[in-house]
C-alpha atoms as a PDB file:
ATOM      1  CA  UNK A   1      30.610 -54.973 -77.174  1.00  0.00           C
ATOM      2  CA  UNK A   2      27.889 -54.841 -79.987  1.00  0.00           C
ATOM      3  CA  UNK A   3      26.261 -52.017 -80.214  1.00  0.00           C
ATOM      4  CA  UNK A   4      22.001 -52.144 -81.689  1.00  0.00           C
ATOM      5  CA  UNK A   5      20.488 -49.687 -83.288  1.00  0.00           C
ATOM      6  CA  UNK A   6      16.668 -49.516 -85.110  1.00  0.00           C
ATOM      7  CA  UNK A   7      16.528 -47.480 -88.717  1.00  0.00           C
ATOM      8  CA  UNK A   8      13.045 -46.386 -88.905  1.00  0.00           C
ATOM      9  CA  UNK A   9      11.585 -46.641 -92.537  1.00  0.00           C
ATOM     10  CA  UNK A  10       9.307 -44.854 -94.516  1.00  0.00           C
ATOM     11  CA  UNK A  11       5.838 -46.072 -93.742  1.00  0.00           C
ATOM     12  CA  UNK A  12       4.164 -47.846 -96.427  1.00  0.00           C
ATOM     13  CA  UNK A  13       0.258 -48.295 -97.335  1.00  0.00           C
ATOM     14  CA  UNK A  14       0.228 -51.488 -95.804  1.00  0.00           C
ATOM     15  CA  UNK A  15       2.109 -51.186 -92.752  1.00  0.00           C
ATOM     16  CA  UNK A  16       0.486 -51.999 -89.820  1.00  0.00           C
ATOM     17  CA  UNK A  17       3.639 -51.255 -87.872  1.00  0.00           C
ATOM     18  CA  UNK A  18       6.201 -49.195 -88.115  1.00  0.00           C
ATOM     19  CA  UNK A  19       8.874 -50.428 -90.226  1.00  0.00           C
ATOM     20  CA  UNK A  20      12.502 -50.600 -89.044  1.00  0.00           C
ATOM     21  CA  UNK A  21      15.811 -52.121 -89.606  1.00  0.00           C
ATOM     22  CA  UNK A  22      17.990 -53.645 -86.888  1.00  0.00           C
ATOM     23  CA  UNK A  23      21.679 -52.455 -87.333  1.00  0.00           C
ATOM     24  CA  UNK A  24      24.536 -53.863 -85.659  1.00  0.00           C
ATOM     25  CA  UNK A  25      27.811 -52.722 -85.628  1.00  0.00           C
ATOM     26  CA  UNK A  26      31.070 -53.357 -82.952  1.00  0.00           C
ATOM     27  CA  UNK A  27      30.188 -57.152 -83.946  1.00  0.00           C
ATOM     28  CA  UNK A  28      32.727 -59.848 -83.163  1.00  0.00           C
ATOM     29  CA  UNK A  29      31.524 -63.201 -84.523  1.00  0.00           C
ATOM     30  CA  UNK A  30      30.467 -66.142 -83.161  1.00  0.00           C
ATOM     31  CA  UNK A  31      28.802 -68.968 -84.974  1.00  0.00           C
ATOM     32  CA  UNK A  32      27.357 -72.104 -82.834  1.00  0.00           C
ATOM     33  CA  UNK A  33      26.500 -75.554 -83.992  1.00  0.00           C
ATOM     34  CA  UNK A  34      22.709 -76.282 -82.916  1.00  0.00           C
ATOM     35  CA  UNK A  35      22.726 -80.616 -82.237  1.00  0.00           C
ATOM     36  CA  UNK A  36      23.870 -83.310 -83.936  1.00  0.00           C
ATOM     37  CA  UNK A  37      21.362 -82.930 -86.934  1.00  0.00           C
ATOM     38  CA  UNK A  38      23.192 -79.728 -87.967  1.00  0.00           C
ATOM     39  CA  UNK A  39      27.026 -79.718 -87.712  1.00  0.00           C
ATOM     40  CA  UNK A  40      27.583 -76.491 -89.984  1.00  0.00           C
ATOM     41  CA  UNK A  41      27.820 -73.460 -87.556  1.00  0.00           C
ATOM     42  CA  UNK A  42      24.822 -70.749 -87.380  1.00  0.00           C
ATOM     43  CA  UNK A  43      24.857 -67.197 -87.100  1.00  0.00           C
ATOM     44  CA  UNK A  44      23.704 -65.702 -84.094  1.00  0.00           C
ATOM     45  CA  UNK A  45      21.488 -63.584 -86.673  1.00  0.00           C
ATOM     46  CA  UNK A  46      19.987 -66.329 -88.925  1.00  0.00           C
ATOM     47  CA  UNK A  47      16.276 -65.636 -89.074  1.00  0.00           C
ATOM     48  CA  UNK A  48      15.892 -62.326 -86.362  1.00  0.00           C
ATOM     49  CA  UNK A  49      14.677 -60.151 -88.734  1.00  0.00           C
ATOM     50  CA  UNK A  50      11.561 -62.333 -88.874  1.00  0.00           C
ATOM     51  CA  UNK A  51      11.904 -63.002 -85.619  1.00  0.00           C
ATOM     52  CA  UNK A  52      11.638 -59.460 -84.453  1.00  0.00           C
ATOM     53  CA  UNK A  53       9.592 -58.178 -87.606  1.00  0.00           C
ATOM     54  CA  UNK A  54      12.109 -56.306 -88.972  1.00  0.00           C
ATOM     55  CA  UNK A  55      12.532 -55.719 -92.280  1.00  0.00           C
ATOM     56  CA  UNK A  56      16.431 -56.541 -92.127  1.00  0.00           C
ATOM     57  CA  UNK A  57      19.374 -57.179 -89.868  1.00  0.00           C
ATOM     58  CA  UNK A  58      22.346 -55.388 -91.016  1.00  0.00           C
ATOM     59  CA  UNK A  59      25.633 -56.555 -88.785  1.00  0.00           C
ATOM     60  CA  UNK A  60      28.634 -54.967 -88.905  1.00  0.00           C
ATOM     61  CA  UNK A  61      31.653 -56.169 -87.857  1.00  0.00           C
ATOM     62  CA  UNK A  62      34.149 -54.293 -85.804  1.00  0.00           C
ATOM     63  CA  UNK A  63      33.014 -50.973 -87.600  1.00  0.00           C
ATOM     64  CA  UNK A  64      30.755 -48.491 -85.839  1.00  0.00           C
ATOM     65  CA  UNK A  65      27.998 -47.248 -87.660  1.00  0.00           C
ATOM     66  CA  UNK A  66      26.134 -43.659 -86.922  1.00  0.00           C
ATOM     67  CA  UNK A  67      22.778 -43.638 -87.628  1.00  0.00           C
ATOM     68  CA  UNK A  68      22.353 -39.532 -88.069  1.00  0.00           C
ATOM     69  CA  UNK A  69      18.663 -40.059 -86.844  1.00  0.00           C
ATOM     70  CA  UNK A  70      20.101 -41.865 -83.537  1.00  0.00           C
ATOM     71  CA  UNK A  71      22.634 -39.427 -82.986  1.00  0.00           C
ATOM     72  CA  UNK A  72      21.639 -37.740 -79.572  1.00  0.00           C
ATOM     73  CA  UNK A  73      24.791 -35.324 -79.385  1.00  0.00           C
ATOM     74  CA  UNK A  74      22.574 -32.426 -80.632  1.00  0.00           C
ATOM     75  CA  UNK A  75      19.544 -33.796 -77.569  1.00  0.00           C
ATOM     76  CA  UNK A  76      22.216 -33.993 -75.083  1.00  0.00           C
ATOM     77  CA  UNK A  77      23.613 -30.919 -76.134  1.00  0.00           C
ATOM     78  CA  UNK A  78      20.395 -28.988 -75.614  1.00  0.00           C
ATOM     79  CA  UNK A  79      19.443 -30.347 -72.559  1.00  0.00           C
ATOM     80  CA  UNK A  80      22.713 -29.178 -71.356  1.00  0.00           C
ATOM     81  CA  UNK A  81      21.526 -25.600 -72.419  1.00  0.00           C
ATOM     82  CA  UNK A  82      18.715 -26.004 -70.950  1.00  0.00           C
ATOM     83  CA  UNK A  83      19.555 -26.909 -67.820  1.00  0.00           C
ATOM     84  CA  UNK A  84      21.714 -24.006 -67.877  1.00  0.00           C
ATOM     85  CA  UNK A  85      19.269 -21.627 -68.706  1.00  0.00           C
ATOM     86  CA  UNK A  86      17.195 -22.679 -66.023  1.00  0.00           C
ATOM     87  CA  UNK A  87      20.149 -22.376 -63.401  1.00  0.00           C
ATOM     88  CA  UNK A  88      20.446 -19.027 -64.896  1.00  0.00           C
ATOM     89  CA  UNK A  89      17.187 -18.110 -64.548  1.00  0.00           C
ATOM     90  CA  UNK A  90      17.337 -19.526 -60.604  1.00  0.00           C
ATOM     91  CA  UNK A  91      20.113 -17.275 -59.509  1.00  0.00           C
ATOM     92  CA  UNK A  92      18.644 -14.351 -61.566  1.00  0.00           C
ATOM     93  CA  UNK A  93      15.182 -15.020 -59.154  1.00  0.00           C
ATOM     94  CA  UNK A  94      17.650 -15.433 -56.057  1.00  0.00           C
ATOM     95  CA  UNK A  95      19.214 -12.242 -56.888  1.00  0.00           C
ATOM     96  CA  UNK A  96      16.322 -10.458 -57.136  1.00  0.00           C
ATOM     97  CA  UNK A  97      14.924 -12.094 -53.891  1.00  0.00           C
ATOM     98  CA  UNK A  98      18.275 -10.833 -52.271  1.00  0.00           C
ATOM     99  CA  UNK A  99      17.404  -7.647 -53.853  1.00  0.00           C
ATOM    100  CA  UNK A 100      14.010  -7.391 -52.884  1.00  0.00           C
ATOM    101  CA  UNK A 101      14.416  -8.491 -49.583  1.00  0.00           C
ATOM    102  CA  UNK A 102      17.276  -5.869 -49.039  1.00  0.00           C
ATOM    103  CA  UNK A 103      15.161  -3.008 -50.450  1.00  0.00           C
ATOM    104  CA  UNK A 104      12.340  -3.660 -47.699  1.00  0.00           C
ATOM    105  CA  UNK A 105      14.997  -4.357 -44.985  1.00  0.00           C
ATOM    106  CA  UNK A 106      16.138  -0.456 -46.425  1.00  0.00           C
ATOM    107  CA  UNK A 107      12.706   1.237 -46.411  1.00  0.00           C
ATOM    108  CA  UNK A 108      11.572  -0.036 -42.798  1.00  0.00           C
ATOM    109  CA  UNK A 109      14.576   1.615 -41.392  1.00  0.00           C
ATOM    110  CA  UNK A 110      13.781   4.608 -43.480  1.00  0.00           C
ATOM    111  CA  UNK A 111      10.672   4.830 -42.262  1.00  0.00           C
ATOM    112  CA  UNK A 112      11.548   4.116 -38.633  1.00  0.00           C
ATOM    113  CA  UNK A 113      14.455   6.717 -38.449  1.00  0.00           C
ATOM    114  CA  UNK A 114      11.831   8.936 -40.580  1.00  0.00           C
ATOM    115  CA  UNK A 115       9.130   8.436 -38.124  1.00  0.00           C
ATOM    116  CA  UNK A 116      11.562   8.824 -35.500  1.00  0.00           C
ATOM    117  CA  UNK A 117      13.021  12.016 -36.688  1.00  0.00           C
ATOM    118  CA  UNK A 118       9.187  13.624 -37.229  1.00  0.00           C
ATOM    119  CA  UNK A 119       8.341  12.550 -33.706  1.00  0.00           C
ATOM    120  CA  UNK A 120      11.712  14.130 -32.061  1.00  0.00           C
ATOM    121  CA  UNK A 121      10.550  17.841 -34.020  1.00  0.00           C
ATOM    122  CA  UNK A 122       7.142  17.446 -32.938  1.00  0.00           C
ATOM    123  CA  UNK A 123       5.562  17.055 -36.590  1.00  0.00           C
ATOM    124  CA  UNK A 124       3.205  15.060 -37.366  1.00  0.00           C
ATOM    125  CA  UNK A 125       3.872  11.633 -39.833  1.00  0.00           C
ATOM    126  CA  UNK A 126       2.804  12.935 -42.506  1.00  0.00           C
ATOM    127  CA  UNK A 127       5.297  15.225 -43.342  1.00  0.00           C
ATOM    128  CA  UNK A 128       8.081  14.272 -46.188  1.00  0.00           C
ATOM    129  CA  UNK A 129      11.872  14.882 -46.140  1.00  0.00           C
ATOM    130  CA  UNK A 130      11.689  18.720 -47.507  1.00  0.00           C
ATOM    131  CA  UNK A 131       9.575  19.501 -44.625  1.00  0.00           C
ATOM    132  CA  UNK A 132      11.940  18.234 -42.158  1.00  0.00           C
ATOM    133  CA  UNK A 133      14.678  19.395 -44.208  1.00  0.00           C
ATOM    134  CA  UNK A 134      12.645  23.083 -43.606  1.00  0.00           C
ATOM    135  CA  UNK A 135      12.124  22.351 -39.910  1.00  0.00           C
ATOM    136  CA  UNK A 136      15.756  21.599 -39.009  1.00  0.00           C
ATOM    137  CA  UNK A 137      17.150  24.442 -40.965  1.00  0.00           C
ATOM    138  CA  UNK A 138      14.356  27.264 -39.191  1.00  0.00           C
ATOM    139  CA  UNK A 139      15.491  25.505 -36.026  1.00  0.00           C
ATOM    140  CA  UNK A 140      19.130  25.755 -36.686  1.00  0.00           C
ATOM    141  CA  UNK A 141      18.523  29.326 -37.960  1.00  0.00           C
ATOM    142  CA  UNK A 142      16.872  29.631 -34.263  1.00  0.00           C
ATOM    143  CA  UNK A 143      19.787  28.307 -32.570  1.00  0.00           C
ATOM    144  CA  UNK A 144      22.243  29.936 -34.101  1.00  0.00           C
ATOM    145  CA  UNK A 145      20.271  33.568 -33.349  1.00  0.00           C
ATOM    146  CA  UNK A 146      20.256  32.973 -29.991  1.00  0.00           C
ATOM    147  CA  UNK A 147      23.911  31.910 -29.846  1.00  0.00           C
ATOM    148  CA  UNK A 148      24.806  35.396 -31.073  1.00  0.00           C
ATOM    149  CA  UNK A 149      22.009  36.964 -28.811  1.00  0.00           C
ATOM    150  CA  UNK A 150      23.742  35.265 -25.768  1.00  0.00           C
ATOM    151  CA  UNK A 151      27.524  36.483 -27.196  1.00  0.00           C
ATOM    152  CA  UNK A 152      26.374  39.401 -27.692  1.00  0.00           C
ATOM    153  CA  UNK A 153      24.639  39.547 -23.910  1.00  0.00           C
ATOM    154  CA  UNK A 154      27.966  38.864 -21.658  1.00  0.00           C
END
């Protein structure tokens, strides 16, 4: 299957367009006979370049030809690392939503068991950790006096 391809060309003074080359290459050739008026075959290309407004129609046959301005490896290749970095960049936002939403989960039970633990000492919400951490030691020191007060008693 023929393959097309358009050279771009160095504009000139007088271009009003663009001007370009058509290049064909994977060509297999076929020639066709018109009418009776004009029994020689014809090229499938006779007279496209003025057709078209191209400055010429280079066919090639059977070879390929790689036009380095055509060549979209590099685009396709980019895109590619693109797209990666963006799926990157959408499970590095996902984590950190996991993250996020884990570290609230965390500091509302915090609180709550916080809040609970203030309420069961009788202090007030305020307080922060070395407080209670002050309280429950003065109570255990309390408790364990009057353990030896009672084994000391019977």
């Amino acid at each position: 299957m023929a393959r097309l391809q358009i050279l771009q060309l160095p504009e000139g003074v007088d271009d009003n367009r663009p001007p370009f080359v058509l290049v064909v290459d994977q060509y297999v050739e076929r020639r066709y006979i018109t009418g009776l008026d004009q029994p020689e075959p014809v090229s499938e290309f006779d007279g496209i370049a003025e057709r078209i407004g191209a400055r010429a129609v280079l066919v090639f046959e059977g070879e390929t030809v790689e036009i380095p301005a055509n060549d979209t490896s590099a685009y396709f290749a980019r895109a590619e690392e693109q797209a990666e970095s963006e799926r990157a960049s959408e499970r590095a936002m996902q984590a950190e939503e996991k993250l996020k939403a884990f570290m609230d989960k965390r500091y509302r039970i915090e609180s709550e068991r916080k809040a609970a633990l203030l309420d069961a000492l009788g202090m007030d919400p305020t307080r922060d950790w070395d407080d209670i951490l002050n309280a429950t030691r003065g109570l255990r020191g309390q408790l364990n006096a009057t353990r030896e007060r009672d084994a000391n008693t019977t």
